[in-house]
PDB file of N, CA and C in Angstrom:
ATOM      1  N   UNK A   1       2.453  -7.834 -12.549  1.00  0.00           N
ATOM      2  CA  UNK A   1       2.320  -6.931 -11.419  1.00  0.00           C
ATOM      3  C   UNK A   1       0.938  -6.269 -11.408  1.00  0.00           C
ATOM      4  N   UNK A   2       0.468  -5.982 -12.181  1.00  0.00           N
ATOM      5  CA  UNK A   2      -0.934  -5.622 -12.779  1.00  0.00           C
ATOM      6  C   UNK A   2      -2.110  -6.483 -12.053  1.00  0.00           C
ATOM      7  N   UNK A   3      -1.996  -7.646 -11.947  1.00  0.00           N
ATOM      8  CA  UNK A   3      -3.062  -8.457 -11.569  1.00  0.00           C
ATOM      9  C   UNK A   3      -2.901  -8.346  -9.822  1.00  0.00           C
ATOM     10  N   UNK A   4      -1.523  -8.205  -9.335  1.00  0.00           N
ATOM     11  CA  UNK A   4      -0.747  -8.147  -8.234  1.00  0.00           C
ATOM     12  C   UNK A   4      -1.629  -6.953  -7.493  1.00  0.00           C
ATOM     13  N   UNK A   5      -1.845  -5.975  -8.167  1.00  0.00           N
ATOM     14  CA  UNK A   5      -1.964  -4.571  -7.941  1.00  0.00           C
ATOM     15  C   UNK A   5      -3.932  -4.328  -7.859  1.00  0.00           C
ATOM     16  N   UNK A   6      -4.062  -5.306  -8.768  1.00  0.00           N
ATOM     17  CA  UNK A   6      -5.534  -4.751  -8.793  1.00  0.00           C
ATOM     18  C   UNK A   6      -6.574  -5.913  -7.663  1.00  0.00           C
ATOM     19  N   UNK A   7      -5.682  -6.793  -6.921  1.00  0.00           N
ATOM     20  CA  UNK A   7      -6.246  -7.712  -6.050  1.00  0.00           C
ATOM     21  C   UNK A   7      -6.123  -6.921  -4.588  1.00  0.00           C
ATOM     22  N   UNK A   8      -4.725  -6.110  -4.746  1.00  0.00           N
ATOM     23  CA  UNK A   8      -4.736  -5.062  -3.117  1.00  0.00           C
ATOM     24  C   UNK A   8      -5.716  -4.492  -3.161  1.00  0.00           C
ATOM     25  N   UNK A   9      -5.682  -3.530  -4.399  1.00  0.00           N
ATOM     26  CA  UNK A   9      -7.018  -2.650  -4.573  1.00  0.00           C
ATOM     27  C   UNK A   9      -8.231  -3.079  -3.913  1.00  0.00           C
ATOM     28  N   UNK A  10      -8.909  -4.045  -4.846  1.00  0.00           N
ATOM     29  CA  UNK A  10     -10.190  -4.795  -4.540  1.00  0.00           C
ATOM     30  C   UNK A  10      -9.981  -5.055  -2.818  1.00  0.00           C
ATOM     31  N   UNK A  11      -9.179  -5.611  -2.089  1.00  0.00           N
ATOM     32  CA  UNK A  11      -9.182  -5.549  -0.498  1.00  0.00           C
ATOM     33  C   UNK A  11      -9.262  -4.371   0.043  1.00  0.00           C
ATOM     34  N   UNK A  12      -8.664  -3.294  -0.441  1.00  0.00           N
ATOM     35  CA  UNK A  12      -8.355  -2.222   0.237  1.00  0.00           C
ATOM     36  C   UNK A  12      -9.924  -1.373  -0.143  1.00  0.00           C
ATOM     37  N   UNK A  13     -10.233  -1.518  -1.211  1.00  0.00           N
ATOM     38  CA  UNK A  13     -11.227  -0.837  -1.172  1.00  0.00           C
ATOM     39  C   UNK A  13     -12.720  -1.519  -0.923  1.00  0.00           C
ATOM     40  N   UNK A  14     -11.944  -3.138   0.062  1.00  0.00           N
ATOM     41  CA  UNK A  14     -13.830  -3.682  -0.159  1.00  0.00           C
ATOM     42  C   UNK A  14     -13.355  -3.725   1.589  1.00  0.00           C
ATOM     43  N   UNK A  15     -12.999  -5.298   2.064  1.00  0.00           N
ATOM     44  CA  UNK A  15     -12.829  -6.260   3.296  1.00  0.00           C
ATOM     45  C   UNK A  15     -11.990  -5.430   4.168  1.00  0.00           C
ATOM     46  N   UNK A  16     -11.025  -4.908   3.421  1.00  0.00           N
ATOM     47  CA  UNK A  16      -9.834  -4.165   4.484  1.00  0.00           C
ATOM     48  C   UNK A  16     -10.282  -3.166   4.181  1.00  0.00           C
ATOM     49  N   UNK A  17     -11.296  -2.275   3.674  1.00  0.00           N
ATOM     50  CA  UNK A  17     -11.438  -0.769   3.871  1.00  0.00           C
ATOM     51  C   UNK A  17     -11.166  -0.327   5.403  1.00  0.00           C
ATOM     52  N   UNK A  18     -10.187   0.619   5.583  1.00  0.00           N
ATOM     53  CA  UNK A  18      -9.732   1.265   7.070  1.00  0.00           C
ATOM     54  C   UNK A  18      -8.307   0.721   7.720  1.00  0.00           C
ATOM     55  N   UNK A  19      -8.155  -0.605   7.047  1.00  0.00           N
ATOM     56  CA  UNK A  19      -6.795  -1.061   7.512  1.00  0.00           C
ATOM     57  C   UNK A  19      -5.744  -0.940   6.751  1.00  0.00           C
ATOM     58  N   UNK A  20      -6.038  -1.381   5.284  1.00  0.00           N
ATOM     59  CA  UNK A  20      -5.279  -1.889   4.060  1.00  0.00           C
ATOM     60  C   UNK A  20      -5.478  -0.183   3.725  1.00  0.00           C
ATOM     61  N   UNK A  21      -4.593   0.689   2.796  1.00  0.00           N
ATOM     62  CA  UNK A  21      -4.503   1.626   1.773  1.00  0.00           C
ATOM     63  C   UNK A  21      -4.258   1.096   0.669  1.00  0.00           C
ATOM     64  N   UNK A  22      -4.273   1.937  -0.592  1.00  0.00           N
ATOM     65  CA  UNK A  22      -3.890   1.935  -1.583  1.00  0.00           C
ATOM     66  C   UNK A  22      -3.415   3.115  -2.179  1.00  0.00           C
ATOM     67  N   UNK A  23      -1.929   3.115  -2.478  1.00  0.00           N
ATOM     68  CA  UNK A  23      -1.842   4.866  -3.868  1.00  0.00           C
ATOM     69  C   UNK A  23      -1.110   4.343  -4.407  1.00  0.00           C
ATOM     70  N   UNK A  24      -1.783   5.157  -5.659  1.00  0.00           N
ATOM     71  CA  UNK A  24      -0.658   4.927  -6.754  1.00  0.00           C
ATOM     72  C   UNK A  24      -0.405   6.365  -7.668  1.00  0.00           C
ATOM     73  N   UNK A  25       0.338   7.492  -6.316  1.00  0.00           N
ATOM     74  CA  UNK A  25       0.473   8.971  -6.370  1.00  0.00           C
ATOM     75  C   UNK A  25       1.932   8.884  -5.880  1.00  0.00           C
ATOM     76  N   UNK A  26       2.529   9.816  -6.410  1.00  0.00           N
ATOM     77  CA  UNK A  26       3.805  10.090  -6.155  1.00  0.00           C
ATOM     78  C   UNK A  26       3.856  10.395  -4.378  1.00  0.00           C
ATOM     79  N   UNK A  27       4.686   9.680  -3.646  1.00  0.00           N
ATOM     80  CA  UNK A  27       4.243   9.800  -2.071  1.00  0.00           C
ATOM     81  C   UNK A  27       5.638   9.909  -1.433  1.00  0.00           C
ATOM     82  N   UNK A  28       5.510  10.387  -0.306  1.00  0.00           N
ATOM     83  CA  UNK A  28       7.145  10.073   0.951  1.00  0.00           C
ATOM     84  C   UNK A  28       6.059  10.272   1.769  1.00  0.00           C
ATOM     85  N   UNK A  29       7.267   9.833   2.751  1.00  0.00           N
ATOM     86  CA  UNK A  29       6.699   8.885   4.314  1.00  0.00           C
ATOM     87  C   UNK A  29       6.058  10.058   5.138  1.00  0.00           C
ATOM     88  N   UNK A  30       6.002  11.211   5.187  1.00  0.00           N
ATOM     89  CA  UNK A  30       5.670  12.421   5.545  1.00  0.00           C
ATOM     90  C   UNK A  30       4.308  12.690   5.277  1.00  0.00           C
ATOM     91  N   UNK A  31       3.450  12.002   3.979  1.00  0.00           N
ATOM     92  CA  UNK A  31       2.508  11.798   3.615  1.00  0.00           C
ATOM     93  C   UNK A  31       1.302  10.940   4.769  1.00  0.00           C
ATOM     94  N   UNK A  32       1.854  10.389   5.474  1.00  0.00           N
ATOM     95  CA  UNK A  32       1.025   9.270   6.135  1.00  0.00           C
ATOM     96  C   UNK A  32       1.585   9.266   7.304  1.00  0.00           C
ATOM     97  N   UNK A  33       1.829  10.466   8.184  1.00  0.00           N
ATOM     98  CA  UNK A  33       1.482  10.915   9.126  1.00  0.00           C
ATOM     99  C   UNK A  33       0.433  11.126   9.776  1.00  0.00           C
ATOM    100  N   UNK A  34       0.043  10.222  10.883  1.00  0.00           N
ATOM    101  CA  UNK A  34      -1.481  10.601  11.264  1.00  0.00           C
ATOM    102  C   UNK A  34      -2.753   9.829  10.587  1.00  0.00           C
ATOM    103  N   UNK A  35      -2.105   9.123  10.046  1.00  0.00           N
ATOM    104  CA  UNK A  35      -3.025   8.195   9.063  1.00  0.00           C
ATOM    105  C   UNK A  35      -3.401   6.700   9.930  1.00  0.00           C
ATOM    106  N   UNK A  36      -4.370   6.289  10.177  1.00  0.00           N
ATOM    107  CA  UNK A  36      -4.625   5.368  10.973  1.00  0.00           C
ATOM    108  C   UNK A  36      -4.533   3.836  10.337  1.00  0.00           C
ATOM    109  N   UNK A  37      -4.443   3.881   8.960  1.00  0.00           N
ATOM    110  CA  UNK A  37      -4.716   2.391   8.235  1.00  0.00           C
ATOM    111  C   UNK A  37      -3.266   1.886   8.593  1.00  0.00           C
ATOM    112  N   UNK A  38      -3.161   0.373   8.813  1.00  0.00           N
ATOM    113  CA  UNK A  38      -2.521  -0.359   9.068  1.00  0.00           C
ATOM    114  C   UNK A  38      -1.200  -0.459   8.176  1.00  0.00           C
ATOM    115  N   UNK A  39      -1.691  -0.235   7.312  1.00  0.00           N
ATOM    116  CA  UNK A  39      -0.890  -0.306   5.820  1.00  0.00           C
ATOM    117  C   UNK A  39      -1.506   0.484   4.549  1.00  0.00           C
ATOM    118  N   UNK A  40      -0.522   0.891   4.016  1.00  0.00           N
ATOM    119  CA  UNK A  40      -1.249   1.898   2.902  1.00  0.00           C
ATOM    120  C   UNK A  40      -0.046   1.315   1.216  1.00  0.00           C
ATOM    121  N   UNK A  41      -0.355   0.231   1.030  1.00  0.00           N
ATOM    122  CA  UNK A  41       0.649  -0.008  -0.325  1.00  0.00           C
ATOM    123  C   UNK A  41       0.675   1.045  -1.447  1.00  0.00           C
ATOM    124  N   UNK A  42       1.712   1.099  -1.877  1.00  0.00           N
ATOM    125  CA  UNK A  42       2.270   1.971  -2.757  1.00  0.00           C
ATOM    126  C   UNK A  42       2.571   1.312  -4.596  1.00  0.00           C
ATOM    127  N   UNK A  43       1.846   1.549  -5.376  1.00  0.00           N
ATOM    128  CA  UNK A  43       1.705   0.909  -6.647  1.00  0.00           C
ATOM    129  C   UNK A  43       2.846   1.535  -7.231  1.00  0.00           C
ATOM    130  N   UNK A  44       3.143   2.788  -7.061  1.00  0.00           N
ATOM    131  CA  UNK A  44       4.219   3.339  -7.984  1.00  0.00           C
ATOM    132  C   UNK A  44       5.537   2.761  -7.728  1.00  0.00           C
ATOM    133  N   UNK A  45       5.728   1.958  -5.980  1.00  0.00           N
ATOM    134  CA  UNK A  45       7.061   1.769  -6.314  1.00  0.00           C
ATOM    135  C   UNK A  45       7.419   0.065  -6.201  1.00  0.00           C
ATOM    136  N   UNK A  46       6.181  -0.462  -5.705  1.00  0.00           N
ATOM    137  CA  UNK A  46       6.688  -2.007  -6.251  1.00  0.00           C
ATOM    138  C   UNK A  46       7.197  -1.990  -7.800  1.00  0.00           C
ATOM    139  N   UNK A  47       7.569  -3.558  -7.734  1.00  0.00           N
ATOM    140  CA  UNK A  47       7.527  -4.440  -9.174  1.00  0.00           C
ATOM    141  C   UNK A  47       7.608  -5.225  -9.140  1.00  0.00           C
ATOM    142  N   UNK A  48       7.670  -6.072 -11.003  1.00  0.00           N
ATOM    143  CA  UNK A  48       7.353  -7.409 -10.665  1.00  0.00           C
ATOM    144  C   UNK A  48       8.976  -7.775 -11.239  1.00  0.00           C
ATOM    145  N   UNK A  49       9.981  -8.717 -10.517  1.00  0.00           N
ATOM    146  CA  UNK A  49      11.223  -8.878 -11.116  1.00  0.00           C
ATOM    147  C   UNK A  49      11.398  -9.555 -11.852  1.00  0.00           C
ATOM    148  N   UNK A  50      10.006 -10.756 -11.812  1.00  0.00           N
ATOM    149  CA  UNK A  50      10.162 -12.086 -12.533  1.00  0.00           C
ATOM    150  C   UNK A  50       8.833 -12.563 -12.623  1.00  0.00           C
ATOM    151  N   UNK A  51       8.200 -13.244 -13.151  1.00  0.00           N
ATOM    152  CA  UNK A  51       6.806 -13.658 -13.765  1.00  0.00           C
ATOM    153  C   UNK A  51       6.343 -14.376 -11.433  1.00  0.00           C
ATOM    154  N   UNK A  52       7.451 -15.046 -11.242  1.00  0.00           N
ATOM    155  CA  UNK A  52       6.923 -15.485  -9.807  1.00  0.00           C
ATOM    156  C   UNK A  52       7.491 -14.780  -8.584  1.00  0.00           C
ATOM    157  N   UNK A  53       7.964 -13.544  -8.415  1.00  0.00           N
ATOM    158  CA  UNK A  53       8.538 -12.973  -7.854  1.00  0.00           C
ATOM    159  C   UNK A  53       8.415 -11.170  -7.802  1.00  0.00           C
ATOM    160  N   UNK A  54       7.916 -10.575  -6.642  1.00  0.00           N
ATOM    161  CA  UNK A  54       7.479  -9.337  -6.909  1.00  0.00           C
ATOM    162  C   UNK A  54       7.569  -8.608  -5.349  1.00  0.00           C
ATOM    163  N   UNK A  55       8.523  -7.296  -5.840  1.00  0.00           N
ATOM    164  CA  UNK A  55       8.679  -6.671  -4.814  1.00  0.00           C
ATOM    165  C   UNK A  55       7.474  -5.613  -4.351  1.00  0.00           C
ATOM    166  N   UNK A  56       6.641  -5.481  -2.848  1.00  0.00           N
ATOM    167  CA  UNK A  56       6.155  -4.735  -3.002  1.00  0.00           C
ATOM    168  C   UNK A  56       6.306  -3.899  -1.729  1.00  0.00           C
ATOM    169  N   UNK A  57       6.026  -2.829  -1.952  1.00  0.00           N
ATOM    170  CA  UNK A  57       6.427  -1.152  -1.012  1.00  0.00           C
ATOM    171  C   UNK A  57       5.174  -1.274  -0.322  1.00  0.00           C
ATOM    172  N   UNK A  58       5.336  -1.038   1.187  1.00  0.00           N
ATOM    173  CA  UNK A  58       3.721  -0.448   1.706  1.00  0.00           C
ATOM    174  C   UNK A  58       4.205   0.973   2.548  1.00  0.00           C
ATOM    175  N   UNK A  59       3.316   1.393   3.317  1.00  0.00           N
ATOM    176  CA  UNK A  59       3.486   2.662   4.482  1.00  0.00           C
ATOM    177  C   UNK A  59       2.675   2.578   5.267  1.00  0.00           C
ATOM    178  N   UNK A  60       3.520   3.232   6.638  1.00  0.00           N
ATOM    179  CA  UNK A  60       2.308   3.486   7.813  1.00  0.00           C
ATOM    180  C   UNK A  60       3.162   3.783   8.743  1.00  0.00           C
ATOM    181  N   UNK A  61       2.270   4.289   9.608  1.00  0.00           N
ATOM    182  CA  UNK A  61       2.880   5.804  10.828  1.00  0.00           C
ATOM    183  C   UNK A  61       2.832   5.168  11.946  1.00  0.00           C
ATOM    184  N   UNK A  62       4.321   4.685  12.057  1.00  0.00           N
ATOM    185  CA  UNK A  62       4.915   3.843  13.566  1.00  0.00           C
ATOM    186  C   UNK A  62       4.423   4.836  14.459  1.00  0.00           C
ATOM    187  N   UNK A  63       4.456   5.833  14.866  1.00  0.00           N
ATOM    188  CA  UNK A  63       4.268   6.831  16.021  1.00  0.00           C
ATOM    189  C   UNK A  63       2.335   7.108  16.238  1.00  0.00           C
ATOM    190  N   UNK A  64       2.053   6.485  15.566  1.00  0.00           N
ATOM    191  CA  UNK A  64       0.298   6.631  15.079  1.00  0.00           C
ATOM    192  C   UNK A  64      -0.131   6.410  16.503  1.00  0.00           C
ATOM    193  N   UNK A  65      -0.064   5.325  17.580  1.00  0.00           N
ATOM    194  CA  UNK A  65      -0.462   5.127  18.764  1.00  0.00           C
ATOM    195  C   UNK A  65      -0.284   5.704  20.242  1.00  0.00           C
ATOM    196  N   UNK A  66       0.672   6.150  19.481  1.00  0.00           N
ATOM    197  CA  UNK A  66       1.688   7.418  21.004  1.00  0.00           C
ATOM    198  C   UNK A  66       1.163   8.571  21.000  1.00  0.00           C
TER     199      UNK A  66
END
């Protein structure tokens, strides 16, 4: 999950800077209100279940365009 985690990063903080997020801070959905990035993944609450198989959490503010 580690390698999983540090490849969002590298997008989020290079190619997708403004679309892609990244935290890995204790968060709820209340947090990313008003937040314009497309997606903001969440490190604390994915995982990895199995060496080829990995759940991962993102966020973002359906009401952002209204």
């Amino acid at each position: 999950y580690e390698d999983v985690k540090a490849a969002i990063r590298y997008a989020a903080d290079g190619p997708l800077r403004g679309i892609l997020g990244y935290t890995d801070e204790d968060v709820v959905s209340n947090d990313f209100v008003g937040d314009s990035r497309s997606s903001i993944f969440d490190a604390k609450a994915g995982l990895a279940l199995s060496p080829t198989f990995v759940k991962l959490v993102s966020w973002y503010d359906n009401e952002w365009g209204y």
